[in-house]
N, C-alpha and C. Protein backbone atom coordinates (compact mmCIF):
# COMPACT_ATOMS: atom_id res chain seq x y z
N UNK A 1 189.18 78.27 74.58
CA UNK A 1 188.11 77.63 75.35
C UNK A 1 188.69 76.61 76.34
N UNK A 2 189.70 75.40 75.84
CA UNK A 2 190.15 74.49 76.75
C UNK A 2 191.29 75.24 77.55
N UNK A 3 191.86 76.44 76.96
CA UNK A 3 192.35 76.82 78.19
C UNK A 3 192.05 77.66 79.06
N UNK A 4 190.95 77.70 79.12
CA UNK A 4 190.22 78.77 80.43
C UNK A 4 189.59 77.79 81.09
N UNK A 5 189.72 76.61 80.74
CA UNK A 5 188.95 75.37 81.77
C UNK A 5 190.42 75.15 82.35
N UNK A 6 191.48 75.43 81.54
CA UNK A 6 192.89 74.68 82.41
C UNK A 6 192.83 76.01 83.90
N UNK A 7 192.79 77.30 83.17
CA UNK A 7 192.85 78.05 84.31
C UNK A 7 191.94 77.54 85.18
N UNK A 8 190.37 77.63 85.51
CA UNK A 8 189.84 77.58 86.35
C UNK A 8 190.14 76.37 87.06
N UNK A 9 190.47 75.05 85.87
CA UNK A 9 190.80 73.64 86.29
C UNK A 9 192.21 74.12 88.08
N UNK A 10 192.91 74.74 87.20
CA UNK A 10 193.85 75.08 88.09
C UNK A 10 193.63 76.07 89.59
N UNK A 11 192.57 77.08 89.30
CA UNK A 11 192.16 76.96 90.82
C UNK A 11 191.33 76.41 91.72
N UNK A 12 190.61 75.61 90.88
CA UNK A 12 190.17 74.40 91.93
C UNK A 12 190.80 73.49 92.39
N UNK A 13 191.52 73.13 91.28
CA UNK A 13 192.36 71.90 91.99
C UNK A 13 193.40 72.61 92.49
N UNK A 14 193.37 73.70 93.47
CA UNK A 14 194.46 74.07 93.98
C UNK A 14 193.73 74.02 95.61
N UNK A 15 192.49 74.48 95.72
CA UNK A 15 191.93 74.53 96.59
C UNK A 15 191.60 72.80 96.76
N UNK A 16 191.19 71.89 96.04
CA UNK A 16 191.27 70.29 96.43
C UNK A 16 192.09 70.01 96.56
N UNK A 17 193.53 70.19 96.21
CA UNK A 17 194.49 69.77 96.57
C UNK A 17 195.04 70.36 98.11
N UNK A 18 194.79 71.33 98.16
CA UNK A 18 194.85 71.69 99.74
C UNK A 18 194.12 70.85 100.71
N UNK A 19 192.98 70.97 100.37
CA UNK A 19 192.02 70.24 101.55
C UNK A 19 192.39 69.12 101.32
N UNK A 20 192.50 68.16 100.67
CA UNK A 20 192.95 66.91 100.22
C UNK A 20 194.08 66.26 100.88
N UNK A 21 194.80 67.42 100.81
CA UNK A 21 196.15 67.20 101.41
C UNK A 21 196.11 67.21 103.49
N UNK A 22 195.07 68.06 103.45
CA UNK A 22 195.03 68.49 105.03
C UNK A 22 194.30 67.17 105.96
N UNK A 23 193.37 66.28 105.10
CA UNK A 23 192.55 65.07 105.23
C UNK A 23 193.72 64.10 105.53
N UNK A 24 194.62 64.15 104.39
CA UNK A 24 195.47 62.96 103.98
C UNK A 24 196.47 62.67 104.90
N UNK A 25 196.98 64.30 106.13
CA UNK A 25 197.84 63.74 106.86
C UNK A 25 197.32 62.96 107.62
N UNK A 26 196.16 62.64 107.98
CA UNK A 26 195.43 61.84 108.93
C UNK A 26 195.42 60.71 109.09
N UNK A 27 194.99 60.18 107.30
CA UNK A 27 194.47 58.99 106.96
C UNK A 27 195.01 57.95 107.55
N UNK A 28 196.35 57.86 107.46
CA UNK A 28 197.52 56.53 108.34
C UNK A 28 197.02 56.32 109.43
N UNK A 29 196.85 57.56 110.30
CA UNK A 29 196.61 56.85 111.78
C UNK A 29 195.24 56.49 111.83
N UNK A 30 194.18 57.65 111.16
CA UNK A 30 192.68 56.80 111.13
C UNK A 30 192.21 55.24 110.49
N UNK A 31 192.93 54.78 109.67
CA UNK A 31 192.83 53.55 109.26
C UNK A 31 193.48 52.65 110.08
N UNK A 32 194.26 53.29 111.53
CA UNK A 32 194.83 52.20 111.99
C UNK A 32 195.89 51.24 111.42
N UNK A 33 196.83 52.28 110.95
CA UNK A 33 198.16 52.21 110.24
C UNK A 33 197.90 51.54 109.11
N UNK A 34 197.30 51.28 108.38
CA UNK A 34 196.71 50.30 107.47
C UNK A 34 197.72 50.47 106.38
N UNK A 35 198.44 49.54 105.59
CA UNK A 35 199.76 49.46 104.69
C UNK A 35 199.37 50.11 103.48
N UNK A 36 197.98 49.63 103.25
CA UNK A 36 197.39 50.57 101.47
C UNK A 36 197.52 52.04 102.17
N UNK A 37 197.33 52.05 102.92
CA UNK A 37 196.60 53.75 103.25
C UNK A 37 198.24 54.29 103.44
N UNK A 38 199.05 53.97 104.13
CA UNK A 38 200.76 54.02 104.11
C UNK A 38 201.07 54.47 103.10
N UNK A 39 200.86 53.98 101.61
CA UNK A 39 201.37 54.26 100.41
C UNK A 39 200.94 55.24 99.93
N UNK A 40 200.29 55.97 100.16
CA UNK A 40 199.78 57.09 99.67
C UNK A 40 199.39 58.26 100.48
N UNK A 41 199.90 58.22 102.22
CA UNK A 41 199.45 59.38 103.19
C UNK A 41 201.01 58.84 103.59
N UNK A 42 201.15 60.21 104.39
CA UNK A 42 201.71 59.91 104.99
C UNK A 42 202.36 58.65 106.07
N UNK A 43 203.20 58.36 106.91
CA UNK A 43 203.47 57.35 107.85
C UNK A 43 203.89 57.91 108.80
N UNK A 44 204.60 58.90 108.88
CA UNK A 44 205.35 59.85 109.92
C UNK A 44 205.77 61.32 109.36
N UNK A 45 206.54 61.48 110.32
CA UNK A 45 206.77 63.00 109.86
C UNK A 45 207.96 63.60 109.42
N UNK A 46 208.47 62.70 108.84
CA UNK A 46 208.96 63.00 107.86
C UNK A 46 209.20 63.86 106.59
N UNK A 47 210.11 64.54 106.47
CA UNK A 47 209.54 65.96 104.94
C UNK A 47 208.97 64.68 103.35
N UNK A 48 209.73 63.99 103.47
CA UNK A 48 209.39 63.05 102.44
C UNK A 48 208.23 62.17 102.64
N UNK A 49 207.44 61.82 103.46
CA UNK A 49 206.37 61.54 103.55
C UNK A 49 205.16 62.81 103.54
N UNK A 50 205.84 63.85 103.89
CA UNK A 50 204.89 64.78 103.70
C UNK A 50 204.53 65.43 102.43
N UNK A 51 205.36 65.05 101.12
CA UNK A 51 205.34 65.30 100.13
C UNK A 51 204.48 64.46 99.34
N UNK A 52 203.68 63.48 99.84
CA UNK A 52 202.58 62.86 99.54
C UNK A 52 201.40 63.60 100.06
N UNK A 53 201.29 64.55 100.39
CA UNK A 53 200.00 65.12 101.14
C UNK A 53 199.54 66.34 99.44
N UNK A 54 201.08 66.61 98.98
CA UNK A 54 200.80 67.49 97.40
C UNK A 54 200.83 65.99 96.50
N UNK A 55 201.43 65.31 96.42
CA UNK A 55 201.87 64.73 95.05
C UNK A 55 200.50 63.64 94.74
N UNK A 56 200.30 63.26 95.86
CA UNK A 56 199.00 62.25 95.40
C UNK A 56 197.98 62.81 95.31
N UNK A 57 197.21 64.05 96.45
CA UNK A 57 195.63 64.47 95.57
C UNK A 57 196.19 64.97 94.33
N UNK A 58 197.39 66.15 93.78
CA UNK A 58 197.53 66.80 92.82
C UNK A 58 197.46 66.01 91.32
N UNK A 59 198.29 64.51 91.39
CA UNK A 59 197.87 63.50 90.46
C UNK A 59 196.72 62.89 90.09
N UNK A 60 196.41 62.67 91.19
CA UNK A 60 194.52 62.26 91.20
C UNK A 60 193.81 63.45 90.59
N UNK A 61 194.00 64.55 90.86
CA UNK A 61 193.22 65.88 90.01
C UNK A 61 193.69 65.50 88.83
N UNK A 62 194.90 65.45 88.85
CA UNK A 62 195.77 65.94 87.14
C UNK A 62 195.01 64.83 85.97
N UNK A 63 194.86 63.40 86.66
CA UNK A 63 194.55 62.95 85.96
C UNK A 63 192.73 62.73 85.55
N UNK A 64 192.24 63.13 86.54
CA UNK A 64 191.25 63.40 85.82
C UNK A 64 190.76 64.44 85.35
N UNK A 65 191.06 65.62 85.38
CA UNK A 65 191.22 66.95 84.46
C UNK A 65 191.57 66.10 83.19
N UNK A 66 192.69 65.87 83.29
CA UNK A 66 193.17 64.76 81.99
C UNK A 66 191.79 64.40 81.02
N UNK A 67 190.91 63.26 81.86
CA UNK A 67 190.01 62.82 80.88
C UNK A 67 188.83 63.50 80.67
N UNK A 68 188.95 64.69 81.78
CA UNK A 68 187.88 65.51 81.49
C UNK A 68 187.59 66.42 80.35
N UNK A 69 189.31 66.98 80.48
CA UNK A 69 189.18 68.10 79.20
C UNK A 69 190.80 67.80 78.82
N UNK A 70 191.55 67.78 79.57
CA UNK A 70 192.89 67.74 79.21
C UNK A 70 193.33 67.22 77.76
N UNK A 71 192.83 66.17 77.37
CA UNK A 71 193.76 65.59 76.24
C UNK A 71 193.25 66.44 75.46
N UNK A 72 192.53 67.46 75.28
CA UNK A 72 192.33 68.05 74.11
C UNK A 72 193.14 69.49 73.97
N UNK A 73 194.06 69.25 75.01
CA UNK A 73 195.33 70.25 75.26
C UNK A 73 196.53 69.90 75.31
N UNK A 74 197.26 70.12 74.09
CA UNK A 74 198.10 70.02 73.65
C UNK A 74 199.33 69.64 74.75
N UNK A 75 199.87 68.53 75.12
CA UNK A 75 201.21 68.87 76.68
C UNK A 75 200.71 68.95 77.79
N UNK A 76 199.20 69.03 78.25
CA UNK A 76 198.10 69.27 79.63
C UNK A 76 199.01 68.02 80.49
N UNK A 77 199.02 67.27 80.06
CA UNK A 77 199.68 65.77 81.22
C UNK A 77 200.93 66.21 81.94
N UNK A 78 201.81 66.22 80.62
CA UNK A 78 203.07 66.70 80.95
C UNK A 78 203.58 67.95 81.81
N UNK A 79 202.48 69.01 81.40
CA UNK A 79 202.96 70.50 81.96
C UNK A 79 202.03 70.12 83.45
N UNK A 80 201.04 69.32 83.97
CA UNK A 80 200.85 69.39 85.29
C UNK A 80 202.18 68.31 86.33
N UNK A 81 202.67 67.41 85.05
CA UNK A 81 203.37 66.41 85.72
C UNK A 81 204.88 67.59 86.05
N UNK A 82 205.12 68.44 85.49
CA UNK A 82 206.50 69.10 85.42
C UNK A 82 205.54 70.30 87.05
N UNK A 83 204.72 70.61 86.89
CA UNK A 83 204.40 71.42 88.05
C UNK A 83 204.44 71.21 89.25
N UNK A 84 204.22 69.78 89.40
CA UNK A 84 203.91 68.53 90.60
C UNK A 84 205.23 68.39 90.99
N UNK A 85 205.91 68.65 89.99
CA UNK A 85 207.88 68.08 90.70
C UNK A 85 208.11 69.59 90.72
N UNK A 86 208.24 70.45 90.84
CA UNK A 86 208.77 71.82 91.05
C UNK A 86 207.82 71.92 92.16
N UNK A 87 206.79 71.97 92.34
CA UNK A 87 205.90 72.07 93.99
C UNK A 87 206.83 70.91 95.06
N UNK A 88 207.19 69.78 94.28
CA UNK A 88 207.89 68.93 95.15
C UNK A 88 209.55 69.22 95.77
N UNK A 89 209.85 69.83 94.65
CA UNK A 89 211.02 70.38 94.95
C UNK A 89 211.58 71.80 95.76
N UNK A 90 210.49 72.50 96.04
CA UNK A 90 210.68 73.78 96.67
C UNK A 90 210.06 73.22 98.19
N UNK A 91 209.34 72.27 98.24
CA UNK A 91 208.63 72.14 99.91
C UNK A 91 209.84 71.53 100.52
N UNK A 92 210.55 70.29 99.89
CA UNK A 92 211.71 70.53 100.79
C UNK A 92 213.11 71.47 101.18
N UNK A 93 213.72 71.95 99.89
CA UNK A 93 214.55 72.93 99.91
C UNK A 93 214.33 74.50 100.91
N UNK A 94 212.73 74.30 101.27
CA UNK A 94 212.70 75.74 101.60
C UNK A 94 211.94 75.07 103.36
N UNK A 95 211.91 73.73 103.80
CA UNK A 95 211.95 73.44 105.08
C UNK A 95 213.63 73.35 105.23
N UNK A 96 214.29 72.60 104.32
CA UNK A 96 215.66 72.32 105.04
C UNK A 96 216.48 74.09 105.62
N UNK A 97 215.68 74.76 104.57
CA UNK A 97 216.43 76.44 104.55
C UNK A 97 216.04 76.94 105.64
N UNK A 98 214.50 76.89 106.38
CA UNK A 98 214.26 77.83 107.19
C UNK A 98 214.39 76.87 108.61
N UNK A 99 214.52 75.16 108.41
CA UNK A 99 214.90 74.84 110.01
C UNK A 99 216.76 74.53 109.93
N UNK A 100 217.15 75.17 109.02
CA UNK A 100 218.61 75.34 109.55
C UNK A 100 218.97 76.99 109.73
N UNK A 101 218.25 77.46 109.26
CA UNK A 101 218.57 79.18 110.31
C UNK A 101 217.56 79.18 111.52
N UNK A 102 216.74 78.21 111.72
CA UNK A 102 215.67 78.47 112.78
C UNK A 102 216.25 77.62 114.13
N UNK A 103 216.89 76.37 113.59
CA UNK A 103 217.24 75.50 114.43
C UNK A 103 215.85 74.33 114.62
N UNK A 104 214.45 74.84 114.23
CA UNK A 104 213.72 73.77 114.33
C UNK A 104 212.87 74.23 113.46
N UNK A 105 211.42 73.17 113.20
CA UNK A 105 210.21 73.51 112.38
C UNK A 105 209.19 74.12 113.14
N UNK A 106 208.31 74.95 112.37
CA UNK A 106 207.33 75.07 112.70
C UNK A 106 206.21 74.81 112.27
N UNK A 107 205.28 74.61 113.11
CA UNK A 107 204.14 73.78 112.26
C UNK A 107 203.47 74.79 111.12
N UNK A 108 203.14 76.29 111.49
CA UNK A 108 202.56 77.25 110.68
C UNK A 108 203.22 77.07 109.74
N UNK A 109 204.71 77.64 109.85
CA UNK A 109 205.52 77.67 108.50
C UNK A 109 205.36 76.40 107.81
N UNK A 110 205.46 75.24 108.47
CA UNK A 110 205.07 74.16 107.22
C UNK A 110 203.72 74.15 106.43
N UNK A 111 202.89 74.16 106.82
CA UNK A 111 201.32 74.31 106.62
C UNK A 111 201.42 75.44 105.70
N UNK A 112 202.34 76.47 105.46
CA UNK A 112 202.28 77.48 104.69
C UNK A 112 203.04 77.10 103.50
N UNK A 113 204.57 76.34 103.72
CA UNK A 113 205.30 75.73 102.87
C UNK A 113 204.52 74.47 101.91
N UNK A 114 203.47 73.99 102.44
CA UNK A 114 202.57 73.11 101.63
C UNK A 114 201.83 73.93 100.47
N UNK A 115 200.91 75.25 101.42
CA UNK A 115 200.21 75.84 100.22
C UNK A 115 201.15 76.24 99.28
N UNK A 116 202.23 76.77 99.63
CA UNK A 116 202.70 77.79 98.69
C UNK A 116 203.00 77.07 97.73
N UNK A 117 203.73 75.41 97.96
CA UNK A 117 203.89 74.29 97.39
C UNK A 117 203.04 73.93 95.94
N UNK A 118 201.56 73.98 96.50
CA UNK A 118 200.60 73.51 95.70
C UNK A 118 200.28 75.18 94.51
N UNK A 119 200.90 76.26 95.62
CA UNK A 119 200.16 77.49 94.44
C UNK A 119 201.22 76.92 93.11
N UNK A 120 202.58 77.04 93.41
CA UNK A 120 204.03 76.86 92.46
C UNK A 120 203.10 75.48 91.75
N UNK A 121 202.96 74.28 92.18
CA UNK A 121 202.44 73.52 91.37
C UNK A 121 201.82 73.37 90.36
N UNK A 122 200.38 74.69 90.52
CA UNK A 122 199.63 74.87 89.36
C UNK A 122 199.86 76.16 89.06
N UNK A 123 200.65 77.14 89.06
CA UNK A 123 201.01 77.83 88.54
C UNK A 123 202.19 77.95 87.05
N UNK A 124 203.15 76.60 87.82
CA UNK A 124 204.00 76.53 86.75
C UNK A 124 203.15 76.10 85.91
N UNK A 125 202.65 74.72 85.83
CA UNK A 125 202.06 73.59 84.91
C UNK A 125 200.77 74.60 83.94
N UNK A 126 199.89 75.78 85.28
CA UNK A 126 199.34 77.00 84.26
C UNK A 126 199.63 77.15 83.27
N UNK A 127 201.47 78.06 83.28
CA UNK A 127 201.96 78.54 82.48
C UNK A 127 202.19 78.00 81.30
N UNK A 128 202.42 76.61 81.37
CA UNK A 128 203.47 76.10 80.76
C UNK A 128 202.01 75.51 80.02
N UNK A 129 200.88 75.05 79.98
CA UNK A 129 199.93 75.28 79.52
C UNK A 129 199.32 76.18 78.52
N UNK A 130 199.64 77.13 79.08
CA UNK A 130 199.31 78.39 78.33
C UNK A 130 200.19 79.12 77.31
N UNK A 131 201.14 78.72 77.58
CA UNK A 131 202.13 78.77 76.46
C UNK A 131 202.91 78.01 75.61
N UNK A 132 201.70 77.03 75.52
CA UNK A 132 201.89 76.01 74.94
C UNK A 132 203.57 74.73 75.08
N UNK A 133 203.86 74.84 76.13
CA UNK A 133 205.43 74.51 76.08
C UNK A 133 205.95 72.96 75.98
N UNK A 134 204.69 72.33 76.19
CA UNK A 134 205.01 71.03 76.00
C UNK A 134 204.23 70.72 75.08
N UNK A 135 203.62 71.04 73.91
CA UNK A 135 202.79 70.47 72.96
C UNK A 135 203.74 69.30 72.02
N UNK A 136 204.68 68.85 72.66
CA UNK A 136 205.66 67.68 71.72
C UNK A 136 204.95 66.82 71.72
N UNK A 137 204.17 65.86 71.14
CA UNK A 137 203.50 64.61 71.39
C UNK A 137 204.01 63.72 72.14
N UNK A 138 205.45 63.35 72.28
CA UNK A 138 205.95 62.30 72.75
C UNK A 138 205.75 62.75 74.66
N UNK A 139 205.59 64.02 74.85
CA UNK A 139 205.86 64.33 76.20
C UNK A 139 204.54 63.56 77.00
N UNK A 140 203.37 63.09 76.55
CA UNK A 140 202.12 62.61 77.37
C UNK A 140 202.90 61.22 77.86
N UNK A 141 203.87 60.55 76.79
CA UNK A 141 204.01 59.13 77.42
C UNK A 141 205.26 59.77 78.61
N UNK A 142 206.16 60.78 78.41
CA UNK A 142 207.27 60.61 79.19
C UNK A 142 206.54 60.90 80.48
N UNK A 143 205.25 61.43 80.93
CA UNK A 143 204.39 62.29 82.09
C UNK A 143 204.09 60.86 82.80
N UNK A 144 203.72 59.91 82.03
CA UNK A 144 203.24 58.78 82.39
C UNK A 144 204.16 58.02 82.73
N UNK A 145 205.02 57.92 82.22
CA UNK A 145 206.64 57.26 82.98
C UNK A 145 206.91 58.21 84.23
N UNK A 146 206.71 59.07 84.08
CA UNK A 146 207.36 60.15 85.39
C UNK A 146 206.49 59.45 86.42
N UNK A 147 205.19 59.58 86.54
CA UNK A 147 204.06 59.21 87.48
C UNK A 147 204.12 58.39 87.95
N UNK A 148 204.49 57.25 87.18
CA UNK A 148 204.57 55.51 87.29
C UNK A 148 205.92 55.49 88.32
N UNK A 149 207.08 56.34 88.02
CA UNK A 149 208.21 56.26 88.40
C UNK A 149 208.19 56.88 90.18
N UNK A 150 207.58 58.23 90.41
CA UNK A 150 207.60 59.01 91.11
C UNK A 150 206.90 58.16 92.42
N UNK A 151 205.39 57.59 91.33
CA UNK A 151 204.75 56.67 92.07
C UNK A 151 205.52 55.90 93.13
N UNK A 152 206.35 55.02 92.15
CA UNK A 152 206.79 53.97 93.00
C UNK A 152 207.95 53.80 93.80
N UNK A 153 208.70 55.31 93.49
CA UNK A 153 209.57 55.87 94.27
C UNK A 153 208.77 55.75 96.00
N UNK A 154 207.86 56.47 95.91
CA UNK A 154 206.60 56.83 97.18
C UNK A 154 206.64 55.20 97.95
N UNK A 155 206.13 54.46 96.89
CA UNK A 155 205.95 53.03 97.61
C UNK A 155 207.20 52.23 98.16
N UNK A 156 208.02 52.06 97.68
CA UNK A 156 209.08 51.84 98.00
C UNK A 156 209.94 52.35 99.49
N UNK A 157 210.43 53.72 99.21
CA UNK A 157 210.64 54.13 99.95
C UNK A 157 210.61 54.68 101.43
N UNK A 158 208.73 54.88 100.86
CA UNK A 158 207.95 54.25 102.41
C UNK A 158 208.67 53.04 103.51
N UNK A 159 208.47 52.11 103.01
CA UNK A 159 208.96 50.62 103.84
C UNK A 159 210.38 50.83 103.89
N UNK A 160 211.22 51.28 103.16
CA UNK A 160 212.38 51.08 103.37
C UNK A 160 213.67 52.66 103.08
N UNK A 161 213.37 53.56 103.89
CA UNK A 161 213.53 54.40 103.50
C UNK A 161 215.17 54.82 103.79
N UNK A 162 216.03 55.54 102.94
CA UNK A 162 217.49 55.59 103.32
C UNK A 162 217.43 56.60 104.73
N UNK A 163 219.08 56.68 105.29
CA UNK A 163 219.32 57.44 106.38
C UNK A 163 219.56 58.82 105.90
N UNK A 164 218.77 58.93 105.33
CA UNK A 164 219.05 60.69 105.44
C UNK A 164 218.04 61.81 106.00
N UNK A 165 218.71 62.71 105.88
CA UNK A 165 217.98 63.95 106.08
C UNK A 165 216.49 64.54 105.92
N UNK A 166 216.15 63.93 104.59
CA UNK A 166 215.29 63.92 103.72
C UNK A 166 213.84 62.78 104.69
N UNK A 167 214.60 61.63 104.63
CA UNK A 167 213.80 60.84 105.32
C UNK A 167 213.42 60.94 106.79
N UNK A 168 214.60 61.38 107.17
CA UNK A 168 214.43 61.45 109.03
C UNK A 168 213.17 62.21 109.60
N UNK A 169 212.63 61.77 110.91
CA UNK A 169 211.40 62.14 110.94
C UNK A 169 212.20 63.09 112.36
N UNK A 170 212.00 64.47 112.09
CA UNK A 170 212.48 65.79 112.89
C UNK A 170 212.43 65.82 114.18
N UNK A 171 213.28 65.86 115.22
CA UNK A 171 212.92 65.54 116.49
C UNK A 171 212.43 66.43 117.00
């Protein structure tokens, strides 16, 4: 029963997390650069700022799925928090892949590299759901350290971000 709410949970919040995400590149400049709104949308264009357009609606879902139905699923925190970093980890690996054989970005291909982003997101965390893979008890607090951590990675790094690749905003 709670896991056919995780499935369906999972294609809705795949479709809110899309639109969510498509709102969110906005928000910075519609607020008139506003520093709260910074921490959680984008700031530029950057691949690492754009990885807030998945990681923050997808948490905001995760966690309230969480109090909706989640805790009564065994690892639900953990297996969306492990989905959220594998969606995070393929949107950049697979821009750095296709604008170094391309020589530049494209906007389609990114916009596509987001969805596909968010399908991998709730697909893994699906699985891993459904096959019960994180039912360890201790894994809800390590999800919550991850979040807290990942979180403030986001905030941080915003204002002061290193010279790399990762950060550079694409000419």
């Amino acid at each position: 029963m709670h896991k056919d709410k995780a499935f369906w949970g999972s294609v809705a919040g795949f479709f809110i997390v899309c639109i969510a995400g498509a709102v969110c590149h906005y928000v910075y400049e519609l607020t008139g650069r506003n520093i709260i709104s910074g921490m959680f949308t984008p700031v530029n264009e950057s691949i690492w700022e754009h990885l807030k357009l998945l990681y923050f609606p997808y948490i905001i879902y995760a966690l309230t799925e969480c109090f909706i139905y989640g805790r009564k699923i065994k690892g639900f925190l953990f297996s969306r928090t492990v989905g959220v970093i594998c969606g995070m980890i393929f949107m950049p690996v697979m821009f750095f892949l296709y604008t170094s054989v391309t020589g530049r970005s494209f906007v389609f291909i990114d916009i596509l590299l987001f969805i596909i982003s968010a399908v991998i997101s709730f697909a893994v965390s699906l699985d891993r759901i459904l096959k019960e893979r994180d039912a360890f008890s201790k894994r809800s607090f390590a999800a919550v350290i991850i979040i807290i951590s990942v979180t403030l990675l986001f905030f941080g790094l915003t204002f002061y971000p290193p010279s790399t690749r990762l950060f550079a905003v694409p000419a």
